[in-house]
Protein backbone atom coordinates (compact mmCIF):
# COMPACT_ATOMS: atom_id res chain seq x y z
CA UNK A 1 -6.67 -20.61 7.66
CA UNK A 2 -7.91 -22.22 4.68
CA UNK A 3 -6.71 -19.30 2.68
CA UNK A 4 -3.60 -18.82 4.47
CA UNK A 5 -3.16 -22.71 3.03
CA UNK A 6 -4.39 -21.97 0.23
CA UNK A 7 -1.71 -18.92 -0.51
CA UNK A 8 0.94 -20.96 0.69
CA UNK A 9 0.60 -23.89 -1.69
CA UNK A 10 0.34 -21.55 -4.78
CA UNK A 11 3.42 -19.58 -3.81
CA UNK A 12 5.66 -22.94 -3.33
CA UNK A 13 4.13 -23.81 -6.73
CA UNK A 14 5.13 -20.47 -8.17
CA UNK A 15 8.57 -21.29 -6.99
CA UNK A 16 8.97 -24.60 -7.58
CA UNK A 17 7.73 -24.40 -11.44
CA UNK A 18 9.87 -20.99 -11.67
CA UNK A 19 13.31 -22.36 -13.31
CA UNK A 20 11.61 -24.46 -16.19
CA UNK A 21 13.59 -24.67 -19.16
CA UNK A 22 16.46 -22.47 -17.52
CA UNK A 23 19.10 -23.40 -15.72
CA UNK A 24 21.39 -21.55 -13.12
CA UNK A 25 25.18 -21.05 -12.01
CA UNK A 26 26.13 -18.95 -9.86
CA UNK A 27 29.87 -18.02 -8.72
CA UNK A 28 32.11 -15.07 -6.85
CA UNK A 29 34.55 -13.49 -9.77
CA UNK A 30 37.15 -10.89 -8.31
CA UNK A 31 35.03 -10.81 -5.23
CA UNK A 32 31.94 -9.81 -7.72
CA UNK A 33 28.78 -12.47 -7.29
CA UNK A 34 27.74 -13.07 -10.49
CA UNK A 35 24.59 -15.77 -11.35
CA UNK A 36 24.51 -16.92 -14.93
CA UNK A 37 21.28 -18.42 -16.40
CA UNK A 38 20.79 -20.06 -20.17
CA UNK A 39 18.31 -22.45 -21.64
CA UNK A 40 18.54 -25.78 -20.59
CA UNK A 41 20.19 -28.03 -22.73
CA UNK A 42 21.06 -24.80 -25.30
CA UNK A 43 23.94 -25.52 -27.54
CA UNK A 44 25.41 -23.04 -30.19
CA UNK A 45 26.30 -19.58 -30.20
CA UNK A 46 23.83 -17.37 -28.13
CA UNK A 47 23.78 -13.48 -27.13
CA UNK A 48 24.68 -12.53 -23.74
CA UNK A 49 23.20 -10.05 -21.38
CA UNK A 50 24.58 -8.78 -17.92
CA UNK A 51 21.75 -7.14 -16.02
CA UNK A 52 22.39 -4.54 -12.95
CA UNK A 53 20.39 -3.81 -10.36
CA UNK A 54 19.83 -0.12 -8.79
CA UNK A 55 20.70 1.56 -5.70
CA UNK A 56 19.17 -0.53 -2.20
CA UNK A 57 18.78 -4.17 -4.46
CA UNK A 58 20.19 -7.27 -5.64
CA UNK A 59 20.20 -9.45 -8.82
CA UNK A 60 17.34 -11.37 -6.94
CA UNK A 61 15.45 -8.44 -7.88
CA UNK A 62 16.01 -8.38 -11.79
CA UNK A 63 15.32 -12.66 -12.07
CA UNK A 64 12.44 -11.74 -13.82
CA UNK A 65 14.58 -10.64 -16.67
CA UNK A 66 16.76 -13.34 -16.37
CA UNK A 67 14.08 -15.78 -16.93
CA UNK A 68 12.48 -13.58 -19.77
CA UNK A 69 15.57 -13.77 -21.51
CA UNK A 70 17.08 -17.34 -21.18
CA UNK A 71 13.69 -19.04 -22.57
CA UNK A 72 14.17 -16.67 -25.80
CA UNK A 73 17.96 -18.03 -26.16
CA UNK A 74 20.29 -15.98 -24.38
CA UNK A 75 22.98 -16.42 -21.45
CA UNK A 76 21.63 -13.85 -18.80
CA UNK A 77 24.46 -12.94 -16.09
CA UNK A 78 23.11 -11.22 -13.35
CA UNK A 79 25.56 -9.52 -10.58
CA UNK A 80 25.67 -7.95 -7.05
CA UNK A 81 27.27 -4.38 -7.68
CA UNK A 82 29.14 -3.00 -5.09
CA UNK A 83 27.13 -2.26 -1.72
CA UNK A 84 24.13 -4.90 -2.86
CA UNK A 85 22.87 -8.17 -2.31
CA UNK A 86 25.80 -10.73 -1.17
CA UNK A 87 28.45 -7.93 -2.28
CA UNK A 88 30.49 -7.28 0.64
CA UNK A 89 32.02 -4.19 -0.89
CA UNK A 90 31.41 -0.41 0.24
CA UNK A 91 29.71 1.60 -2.42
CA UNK A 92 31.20 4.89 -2.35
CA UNK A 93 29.06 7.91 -1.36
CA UNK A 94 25.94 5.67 -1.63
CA UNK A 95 26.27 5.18 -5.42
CA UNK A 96 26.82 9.00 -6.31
CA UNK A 97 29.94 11.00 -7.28
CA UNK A 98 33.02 9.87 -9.24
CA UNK A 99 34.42 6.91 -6.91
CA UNK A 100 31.05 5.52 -6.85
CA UNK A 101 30.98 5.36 -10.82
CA UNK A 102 34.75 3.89 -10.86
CA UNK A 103 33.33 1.12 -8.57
CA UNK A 104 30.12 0.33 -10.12
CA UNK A 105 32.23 0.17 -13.77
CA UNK A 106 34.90 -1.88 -12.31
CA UNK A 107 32.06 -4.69 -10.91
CA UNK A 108 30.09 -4.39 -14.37
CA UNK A 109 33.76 -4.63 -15.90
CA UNK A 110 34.07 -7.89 -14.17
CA UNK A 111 30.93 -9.30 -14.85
CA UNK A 112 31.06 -8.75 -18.99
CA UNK A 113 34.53 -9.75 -18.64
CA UNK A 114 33.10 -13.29 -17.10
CA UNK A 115 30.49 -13.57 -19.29
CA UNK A 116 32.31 -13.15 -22.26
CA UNK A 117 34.77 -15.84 -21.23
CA UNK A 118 31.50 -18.47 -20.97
CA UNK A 119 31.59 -21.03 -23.73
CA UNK A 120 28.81 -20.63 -26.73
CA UNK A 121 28.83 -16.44 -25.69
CA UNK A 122 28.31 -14.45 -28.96
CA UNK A 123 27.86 -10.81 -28.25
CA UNK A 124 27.25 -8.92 -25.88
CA UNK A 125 24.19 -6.40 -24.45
CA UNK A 126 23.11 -4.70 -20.87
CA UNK A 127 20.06 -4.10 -19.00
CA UNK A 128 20.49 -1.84 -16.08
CA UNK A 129 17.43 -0.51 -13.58
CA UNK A 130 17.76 3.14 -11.71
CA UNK A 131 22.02 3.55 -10.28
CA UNK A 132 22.32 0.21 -12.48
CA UNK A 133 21.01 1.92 -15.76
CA UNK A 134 23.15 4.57 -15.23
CA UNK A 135 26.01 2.03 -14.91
CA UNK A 136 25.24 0.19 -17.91
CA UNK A 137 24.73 3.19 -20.23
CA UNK A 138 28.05 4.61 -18.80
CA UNK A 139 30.15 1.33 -19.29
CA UNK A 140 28.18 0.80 -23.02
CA UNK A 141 29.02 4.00 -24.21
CA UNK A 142 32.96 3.59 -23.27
CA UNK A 143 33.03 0.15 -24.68
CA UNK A 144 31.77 0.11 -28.46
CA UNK A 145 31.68 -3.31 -28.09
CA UNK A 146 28.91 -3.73 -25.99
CA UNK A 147 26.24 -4.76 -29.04
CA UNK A 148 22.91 -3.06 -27.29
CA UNK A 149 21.83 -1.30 -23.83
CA UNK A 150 18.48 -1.41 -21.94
CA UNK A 151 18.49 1.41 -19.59
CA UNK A 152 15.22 1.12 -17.01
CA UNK A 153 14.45 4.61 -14.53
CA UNK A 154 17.74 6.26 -15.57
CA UNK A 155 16.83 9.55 -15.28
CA UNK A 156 18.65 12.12 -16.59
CA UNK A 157 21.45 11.48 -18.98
CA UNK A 158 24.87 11.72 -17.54
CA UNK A 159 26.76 12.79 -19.80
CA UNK A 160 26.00 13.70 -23.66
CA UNK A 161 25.60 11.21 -26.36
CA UNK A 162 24.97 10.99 -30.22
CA UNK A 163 22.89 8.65 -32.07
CA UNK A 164 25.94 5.77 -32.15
CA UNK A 165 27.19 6.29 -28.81
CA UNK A 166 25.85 4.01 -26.98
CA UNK A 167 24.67 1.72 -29.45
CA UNK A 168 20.98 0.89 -29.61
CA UNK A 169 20.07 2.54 -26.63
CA UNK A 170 16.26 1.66 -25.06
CA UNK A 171 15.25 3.85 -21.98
CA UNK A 172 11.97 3.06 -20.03
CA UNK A 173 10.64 4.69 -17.44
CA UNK A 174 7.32 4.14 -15.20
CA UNK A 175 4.28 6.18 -15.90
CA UNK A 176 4.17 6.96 -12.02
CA UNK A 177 7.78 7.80 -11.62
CA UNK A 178 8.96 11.31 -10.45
CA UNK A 179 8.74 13.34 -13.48
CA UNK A 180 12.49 13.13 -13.68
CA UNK A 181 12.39 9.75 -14.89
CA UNK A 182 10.14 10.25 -17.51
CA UNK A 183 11.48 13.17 -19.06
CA UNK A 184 14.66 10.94 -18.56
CA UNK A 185 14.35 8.24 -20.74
CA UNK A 186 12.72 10.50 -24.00
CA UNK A 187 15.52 12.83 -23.05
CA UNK A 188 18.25 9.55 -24.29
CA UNK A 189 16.27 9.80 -27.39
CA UNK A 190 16.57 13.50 -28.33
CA UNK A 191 19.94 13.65 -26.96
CA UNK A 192 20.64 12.37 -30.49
CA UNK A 193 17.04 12.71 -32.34
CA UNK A 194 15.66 16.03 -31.06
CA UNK A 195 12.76 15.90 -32.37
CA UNK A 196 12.20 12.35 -30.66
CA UNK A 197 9.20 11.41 -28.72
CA UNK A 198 7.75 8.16 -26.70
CA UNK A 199 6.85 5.19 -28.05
CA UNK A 200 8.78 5.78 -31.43
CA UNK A 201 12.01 4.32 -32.74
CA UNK A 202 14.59 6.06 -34.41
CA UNK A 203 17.99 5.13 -36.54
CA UNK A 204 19.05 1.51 -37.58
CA UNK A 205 19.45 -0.99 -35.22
CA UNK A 206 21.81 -2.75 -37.88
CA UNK A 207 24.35 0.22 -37.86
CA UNK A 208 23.95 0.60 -33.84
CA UNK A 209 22.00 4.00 -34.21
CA UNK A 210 18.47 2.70 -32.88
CA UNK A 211 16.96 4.79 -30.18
CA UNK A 212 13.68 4.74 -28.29
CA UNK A 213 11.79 5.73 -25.32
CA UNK A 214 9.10 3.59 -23.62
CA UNK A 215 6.55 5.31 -20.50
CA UNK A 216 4.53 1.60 -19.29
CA UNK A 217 1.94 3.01 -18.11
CA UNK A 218 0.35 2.42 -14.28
CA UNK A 219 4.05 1.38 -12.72
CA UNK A 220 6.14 3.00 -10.33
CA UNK A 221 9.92 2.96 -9.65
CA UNK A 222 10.00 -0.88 -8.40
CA UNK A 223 6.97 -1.94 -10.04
CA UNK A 224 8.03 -1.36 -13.77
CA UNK A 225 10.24 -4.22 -13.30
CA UNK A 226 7.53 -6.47 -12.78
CA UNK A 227 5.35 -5.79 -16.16
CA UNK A 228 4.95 -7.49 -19.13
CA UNK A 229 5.47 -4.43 -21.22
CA UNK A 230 8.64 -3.75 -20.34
CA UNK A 231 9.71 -7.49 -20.47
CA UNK A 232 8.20 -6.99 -23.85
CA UNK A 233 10.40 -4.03 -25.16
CA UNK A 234 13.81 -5.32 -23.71
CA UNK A 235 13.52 -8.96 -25.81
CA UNK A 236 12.13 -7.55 -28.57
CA UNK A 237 14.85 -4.39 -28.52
CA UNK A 238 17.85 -7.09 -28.05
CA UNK A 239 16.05 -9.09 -30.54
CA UNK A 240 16.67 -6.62 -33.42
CA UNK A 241 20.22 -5.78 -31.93
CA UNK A 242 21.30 -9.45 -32.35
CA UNK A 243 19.59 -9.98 -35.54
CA UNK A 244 17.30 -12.77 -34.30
CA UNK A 245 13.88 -13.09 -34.99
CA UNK A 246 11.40 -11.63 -32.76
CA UNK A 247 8.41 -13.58 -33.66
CA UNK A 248 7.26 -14.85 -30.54
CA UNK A 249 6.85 -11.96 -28.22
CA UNK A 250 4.99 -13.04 -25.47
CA UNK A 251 7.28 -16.09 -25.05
CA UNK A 252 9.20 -16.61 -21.59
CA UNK A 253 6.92 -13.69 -20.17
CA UNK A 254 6.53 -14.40 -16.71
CA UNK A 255 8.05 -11.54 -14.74
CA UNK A 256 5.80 -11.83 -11.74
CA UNK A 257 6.27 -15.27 -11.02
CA UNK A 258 8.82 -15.12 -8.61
CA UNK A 259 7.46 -11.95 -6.70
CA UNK A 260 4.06 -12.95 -6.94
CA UNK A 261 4.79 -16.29 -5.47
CA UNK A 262 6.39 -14.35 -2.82
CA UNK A 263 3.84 -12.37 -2.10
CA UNK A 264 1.72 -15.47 -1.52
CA UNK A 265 3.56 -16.55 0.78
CA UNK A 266 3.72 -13.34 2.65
CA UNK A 267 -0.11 -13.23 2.16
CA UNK A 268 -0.16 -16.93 4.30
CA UNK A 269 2.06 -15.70 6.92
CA UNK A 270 0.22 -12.66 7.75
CA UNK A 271 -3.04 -15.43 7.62
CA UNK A 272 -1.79 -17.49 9.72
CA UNK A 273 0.00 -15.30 12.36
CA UNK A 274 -3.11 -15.47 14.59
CA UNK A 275 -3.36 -19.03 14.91
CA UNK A 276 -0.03 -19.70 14.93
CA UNK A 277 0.54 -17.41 18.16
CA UNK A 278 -2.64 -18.27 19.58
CA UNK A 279 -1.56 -21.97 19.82
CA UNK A 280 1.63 -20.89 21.17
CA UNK A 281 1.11 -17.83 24.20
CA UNK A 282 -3.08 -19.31 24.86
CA UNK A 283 -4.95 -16.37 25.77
CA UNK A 284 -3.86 -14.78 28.84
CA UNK A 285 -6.66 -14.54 31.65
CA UNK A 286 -5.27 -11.20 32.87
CA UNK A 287 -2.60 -9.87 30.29
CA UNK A 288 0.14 -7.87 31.58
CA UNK A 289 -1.57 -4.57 30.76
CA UNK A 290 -4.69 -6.00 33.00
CA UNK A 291 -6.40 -3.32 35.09
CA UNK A 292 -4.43 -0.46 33.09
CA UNK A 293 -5.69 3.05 32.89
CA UNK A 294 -5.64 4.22 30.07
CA UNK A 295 -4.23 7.16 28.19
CA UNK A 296 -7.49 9.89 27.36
CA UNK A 297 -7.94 9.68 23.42
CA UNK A 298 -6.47 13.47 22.95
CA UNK A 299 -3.01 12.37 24.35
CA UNK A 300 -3.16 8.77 22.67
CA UNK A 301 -3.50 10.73 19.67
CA UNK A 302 -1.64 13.98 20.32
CA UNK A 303 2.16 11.99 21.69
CA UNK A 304 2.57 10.14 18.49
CA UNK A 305 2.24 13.09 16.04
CA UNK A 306 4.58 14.91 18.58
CA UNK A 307 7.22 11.68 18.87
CA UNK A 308 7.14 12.30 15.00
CA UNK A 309 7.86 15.68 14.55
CA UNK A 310 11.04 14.90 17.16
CA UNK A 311 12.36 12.22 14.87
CA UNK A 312 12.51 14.41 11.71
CA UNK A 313 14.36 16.64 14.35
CA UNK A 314 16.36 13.88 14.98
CA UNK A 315 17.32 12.33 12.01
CA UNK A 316 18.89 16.04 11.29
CA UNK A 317 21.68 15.40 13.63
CA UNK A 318 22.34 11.63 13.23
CA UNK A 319 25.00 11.13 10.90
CA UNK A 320 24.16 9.69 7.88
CA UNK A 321 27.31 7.15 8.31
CA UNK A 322 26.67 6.15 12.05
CA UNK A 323 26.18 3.03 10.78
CA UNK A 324 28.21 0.90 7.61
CA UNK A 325 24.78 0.38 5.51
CA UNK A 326 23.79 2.88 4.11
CA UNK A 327 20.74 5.15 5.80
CA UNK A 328 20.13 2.62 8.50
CA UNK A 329 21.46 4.73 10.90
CA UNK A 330 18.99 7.65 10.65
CA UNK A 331 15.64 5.35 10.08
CA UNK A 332 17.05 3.43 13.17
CA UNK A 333 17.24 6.70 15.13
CA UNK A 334 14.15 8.02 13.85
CA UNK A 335 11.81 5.19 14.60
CA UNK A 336 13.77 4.76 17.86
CA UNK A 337 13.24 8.33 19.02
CA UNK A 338 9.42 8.23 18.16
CA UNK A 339 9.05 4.59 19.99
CA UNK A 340 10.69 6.12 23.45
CA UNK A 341 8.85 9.69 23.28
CA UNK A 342 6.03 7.82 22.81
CA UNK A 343 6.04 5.42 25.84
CA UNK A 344 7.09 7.72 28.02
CA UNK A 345 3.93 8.86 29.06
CA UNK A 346 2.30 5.22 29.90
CA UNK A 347 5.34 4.14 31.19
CA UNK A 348 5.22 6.82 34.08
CA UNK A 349 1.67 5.88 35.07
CA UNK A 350 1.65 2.15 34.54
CA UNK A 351 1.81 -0.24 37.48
CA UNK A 352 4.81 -2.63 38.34
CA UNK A 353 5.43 -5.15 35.23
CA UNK A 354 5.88 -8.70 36.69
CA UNK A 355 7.94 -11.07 35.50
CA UNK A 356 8.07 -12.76 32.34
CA UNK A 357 6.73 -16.40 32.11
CA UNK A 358 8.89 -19.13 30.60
CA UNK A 359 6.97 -20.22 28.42
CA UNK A 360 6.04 -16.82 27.30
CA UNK A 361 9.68 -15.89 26.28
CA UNK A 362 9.98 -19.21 24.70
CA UNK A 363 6.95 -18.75 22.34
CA UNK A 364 8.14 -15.25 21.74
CA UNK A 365 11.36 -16.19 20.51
CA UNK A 366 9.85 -19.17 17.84
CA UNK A 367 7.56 -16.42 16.41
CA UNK A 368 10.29 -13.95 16.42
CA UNK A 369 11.97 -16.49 14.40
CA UNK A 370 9.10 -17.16 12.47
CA UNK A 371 8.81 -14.03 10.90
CA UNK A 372 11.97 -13.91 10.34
CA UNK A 373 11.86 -16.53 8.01
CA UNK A 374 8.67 -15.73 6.53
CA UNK A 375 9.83 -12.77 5.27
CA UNK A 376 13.45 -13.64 4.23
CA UNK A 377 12.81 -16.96 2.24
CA UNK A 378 10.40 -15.81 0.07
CA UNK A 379 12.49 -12.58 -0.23
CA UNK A 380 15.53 -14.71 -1.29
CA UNK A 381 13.80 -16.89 -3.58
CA UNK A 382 11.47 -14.06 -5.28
CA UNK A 383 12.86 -10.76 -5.01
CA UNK A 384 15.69 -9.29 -2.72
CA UNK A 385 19.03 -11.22 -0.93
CA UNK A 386 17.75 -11.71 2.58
CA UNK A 387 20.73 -13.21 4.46
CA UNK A 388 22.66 -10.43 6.22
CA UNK A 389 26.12 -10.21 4.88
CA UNK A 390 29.39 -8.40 5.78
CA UNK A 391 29.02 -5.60 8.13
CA UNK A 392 25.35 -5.95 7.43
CA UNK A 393 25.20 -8.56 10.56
CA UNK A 394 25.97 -6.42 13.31
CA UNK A 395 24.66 -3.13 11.53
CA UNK A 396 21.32 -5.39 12.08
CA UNK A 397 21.29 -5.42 16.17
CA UNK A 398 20.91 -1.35 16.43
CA UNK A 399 18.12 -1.61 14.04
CA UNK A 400 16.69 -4.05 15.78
CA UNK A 401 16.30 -2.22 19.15
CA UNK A 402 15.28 0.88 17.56
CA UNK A 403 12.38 -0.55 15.78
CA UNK A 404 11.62 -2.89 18.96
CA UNK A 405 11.34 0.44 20.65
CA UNK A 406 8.93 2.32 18.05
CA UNK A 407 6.37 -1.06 18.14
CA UNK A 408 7.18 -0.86 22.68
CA UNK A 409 5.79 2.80 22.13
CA UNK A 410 2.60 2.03 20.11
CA UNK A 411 1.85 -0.71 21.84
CA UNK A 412 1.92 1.30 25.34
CA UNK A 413 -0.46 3.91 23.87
CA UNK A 414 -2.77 1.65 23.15
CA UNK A 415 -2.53 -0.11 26.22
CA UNK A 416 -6.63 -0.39 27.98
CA UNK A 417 -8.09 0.35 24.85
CA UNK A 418 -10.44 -2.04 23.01
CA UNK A 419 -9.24 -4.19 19.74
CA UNK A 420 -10.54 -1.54 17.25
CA UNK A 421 -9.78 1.86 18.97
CA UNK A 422 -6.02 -0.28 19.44
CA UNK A 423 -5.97 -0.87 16.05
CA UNK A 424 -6.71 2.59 15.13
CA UNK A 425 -4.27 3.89 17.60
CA UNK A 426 -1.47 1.56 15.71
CA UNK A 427 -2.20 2.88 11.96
CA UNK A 428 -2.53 6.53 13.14
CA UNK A 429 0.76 6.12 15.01
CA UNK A 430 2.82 4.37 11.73
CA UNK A 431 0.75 6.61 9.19
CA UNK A 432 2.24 9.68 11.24
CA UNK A 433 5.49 7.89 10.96
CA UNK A 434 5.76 7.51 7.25
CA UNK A 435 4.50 11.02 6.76
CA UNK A 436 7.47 12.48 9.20
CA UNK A 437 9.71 10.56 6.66
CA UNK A 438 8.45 12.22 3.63
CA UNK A 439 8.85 15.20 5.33
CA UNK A 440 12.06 14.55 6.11
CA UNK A 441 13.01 13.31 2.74
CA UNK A 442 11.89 16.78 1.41
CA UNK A 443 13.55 18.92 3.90
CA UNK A 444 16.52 17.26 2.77
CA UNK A 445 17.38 15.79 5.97
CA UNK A 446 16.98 12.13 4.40
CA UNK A 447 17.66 10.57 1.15
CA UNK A 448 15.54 11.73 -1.29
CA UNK A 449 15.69 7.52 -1.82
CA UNK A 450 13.72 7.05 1.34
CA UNK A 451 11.09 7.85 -0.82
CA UNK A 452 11.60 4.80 -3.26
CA UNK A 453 11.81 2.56 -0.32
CA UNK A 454 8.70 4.19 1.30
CA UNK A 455 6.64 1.11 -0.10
CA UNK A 456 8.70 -1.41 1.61
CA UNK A 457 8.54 0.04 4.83
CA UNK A 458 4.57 1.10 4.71
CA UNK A 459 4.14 -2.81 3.74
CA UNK A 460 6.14 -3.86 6.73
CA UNK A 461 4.02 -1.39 8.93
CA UNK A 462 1.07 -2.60 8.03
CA UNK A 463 2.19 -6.75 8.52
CA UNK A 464 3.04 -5.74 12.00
CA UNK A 465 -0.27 -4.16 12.20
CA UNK A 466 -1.96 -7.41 11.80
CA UNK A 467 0.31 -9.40 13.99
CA UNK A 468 -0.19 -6.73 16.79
CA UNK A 469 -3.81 -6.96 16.78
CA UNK A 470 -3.59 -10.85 17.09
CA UNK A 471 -1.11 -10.49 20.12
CA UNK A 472 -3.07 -7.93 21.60
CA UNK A 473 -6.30 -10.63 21.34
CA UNK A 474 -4.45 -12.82 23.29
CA UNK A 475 -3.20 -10.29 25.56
CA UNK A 476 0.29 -11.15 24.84
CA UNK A 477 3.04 -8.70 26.88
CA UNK A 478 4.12 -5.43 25.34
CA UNK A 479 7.28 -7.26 24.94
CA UNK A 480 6.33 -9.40 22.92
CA UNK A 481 4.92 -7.66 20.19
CA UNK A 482 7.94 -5.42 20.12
CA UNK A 483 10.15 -8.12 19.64
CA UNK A 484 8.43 -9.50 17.01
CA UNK A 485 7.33 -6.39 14.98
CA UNK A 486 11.24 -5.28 15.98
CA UNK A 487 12.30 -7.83 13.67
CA UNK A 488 10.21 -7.41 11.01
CA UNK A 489 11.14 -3.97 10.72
CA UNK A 490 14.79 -3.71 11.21
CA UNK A 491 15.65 -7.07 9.38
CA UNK A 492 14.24 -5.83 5.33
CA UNK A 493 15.78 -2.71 6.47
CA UNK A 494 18.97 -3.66 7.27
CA UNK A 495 19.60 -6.69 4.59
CA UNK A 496 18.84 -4.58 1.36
CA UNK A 497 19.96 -0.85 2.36
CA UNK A 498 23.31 -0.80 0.98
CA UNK A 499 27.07 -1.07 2.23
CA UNK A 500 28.20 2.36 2.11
């Protein structure tokens, strides 16, 4: 507990000291939320930057570059594009194909229109990750105007370009990215310098011909976001757009400092969990699962892999638009199918359950709750919007029952068993599920974007891991541990998968 206490303090630090010398304003423009953020107390004429987020985010996710930004003198406006965040609005086709590109320009349309209009404004730039790069580079390239472009895990260019067009174009990419992303952003270079390589710049930033590529080494899809390289490269490429001196490059760095004091938190919840339920349910004398035989090893180990290979079967014939946010609706079915295969076979030899105890349901329900909020308030404040919006809200109750039934399922295989073998029963089970979902990615029955979010949902698999093993100490019902890893599960899932 001490470090559980110890975690939590530093992240409510983190938070609390995270909006020095900025300040914030946020607002709904033609149904567009748009947050703008400047130095506090700035006065004068200052560049402006919108900044996009990709495909399955928010503008909670690109802070970081809000707050780089601000404390080096600009106005920063971030926005929720179409199908993200607190944007009600349906992206089209899941951000790809031509009506998804006429909605993401109208919503950046809207939000450099907005930011223009701000008093003290001088200039504009963009700074787009993944769908949102794409968006920026597309909008900066029909609009002259727009003074310089920061284009992070692009990919592949979408359409030609020449060494004005867009003007002072950066394009960064991950050193662990798919390969496409790499070759992506030295591919905006040569598109007008063919002989261009990484970590060079080309043309004259003062006549809007500058190009360069940037690989940061050691970061992924998500995680270049986060470091200080690519912090670096954006001020100090918008700093030679605007003509403003770039002396000070490590000032404002901080891009961490939001996530990472999430991730504190998260690190004091998981912690604490134990206690927390232990205080709440006691420890059971004779827990429901009390006297249980239980399953042989082989089939304990054999159903799940089967369950799995049924839900890649599955998520072949659930449509892809079952459900209104995007790619819930086959996760939900796959993780459902795999929970109900696999507690099919304890169910049928398990004794009568008996009935649920008062106070058990009532303790079950505060640390439902409780994880709730321990994973959507640091979420809000560090990294992703985590209050269900739109059609989001209901979208949320199938997922919910799906993933209640995957944790019902591993939790009845490992029913009899002792803490470890349980525990090893549990990561087998959601290893086999994560691997079914790459599989399924690469057969093409998925998004190839399941991939991207394979991180999220391997972290959330592994937090219901831990609290598992603490019910199962206290021989908490199957119930309840469903419940609670249910809502772990289907709530990150459901809030940042977008409206499409």
């Amino acid at each position: 507990m001490v470090v559980a206490v110890v975690a939590a303090v530093a992240g409510v630090v983190g938070f609390a000291t995270a909006d020095r010398g900025i300040e914030r304003r946020s607002a709904v423009v033609s149904g567009v939320p748009v947050e703008v953020v400047r130095p506090d107390g700035a006065a004068g004429r200052l560049p402006g930057v919108v900044v996009a987020h990709g495909l399955s985010a928010s503008m909670q996710l690109m802070r970081g570059f809000a707050d780089t930004l601000a404390r080096r003198g600009y106005v920063v406006e971030l926005v929720d594009l179409a199908g993200g965040g607190a944007n009600t609005e349906r992206l089209p086709d899941l951000g790809d194909g031509p009506a998804a590109d006429a909605r993401l320009d109208r919503d950046l349309d809207v939000a450099v229109r907005h930011l223009r209009a701000v008093p003290g404004v001088d200039g504009i730039g963009l700074l787009g990750h993944s769908m949102g790069a794409a968006a920026v580079v597309r909008y900066a390239a029909a609009h002259p105007d727009v003074t310089a472009t920061v284009a992070i895990s692009q990919g592949t260019m979408p359409f030609g370009a020449s060494a004005s067009s867009p003007r002072d174009l950066l394009a960064i990419a991950g050193g662990f990215e798919f390969a496409g992303y790499r070759a992506g952003a030295v591919g905006a270079v040569r598109a007008a310098y063919p002989q261009g390589r990484a970590g060079v710049t080309y043309g004259d930033p003062r006549a809007g011909t500058a190009r360069r590529a940037v690989i940061v080494g050691g970061a992924e899809h998500v995680g270049v976001l986060f470091q200080p390289r690519t912090h670096r490269e954006a001020a100090a490429w918008f700093d030679r757009a605007f003509g403003r001196p770039g002396d000070a490059r490590g000032v404002g760095i901080r891009p961490f400092q939001r996530a990472g004091s999430a991730m504190l938190l998260y690190l004091a919840a998981v912690l604490s969990f134990a206690a927390i339920a232990s205080a709440l349910l006691g420890r059971r004398s004779d827990g429901e699962d009390g006297g249980q035989e239980r399953l042989s090893p082989g089939v304990a180990l054999g159903v799940p892999v089967a369950a799995v290979l049924a839900g890649v079967a599955a998520v072949a014939v659930i449509p892809r638009e079952v459900l209104p946010v995007g790619m819930t609706g086959p996760l939900a079915g796959f993780f459902g199918v795999i929970g109900v295969l696999c507690a099919v076979f304890p169910l049928v030899r398990q004794r009568k359950l008996g009935r649920p105890e008062t106070r058990t349901v009532a303790a079950a329900v505060v640390l439902a709750v409780l994880t709730v909020v321990s994973f959507a308030v640091p979420a809000q404040l560090g990294w992703a919007h985590a209050v269900p919006v739109g059609p989001r809200v209901w979208a949320l109750v199938p997922v919910a029952v799906c993933a209640m039934a995957f944790f019902a399922g591993i939790e009845l295989l490992c029913r009899g068993y002792s803490a470890r073998a349980a525990v090893l029963i549990h990561a087998w089970t959601a290893a086999g599920a994560l691997a079914g979902l790459g599989l399924a990615a690469v057969l093409g029955l998925v998004s190839w974007f399941v991939l991207l979010v394979a991180p999220l949902i391997a972290g959330l698999l592994v937090w219901q891991g831990v609290q598992a093993a603490a019910l199962r100490a206290v021989r908490a019902p199957v119930w309840v541990a469903a419940l609670v890893g249910g809502v772990l599960l289907a709530w990150p899932i459901a809030v940042t998968m977008p409206i499409g």
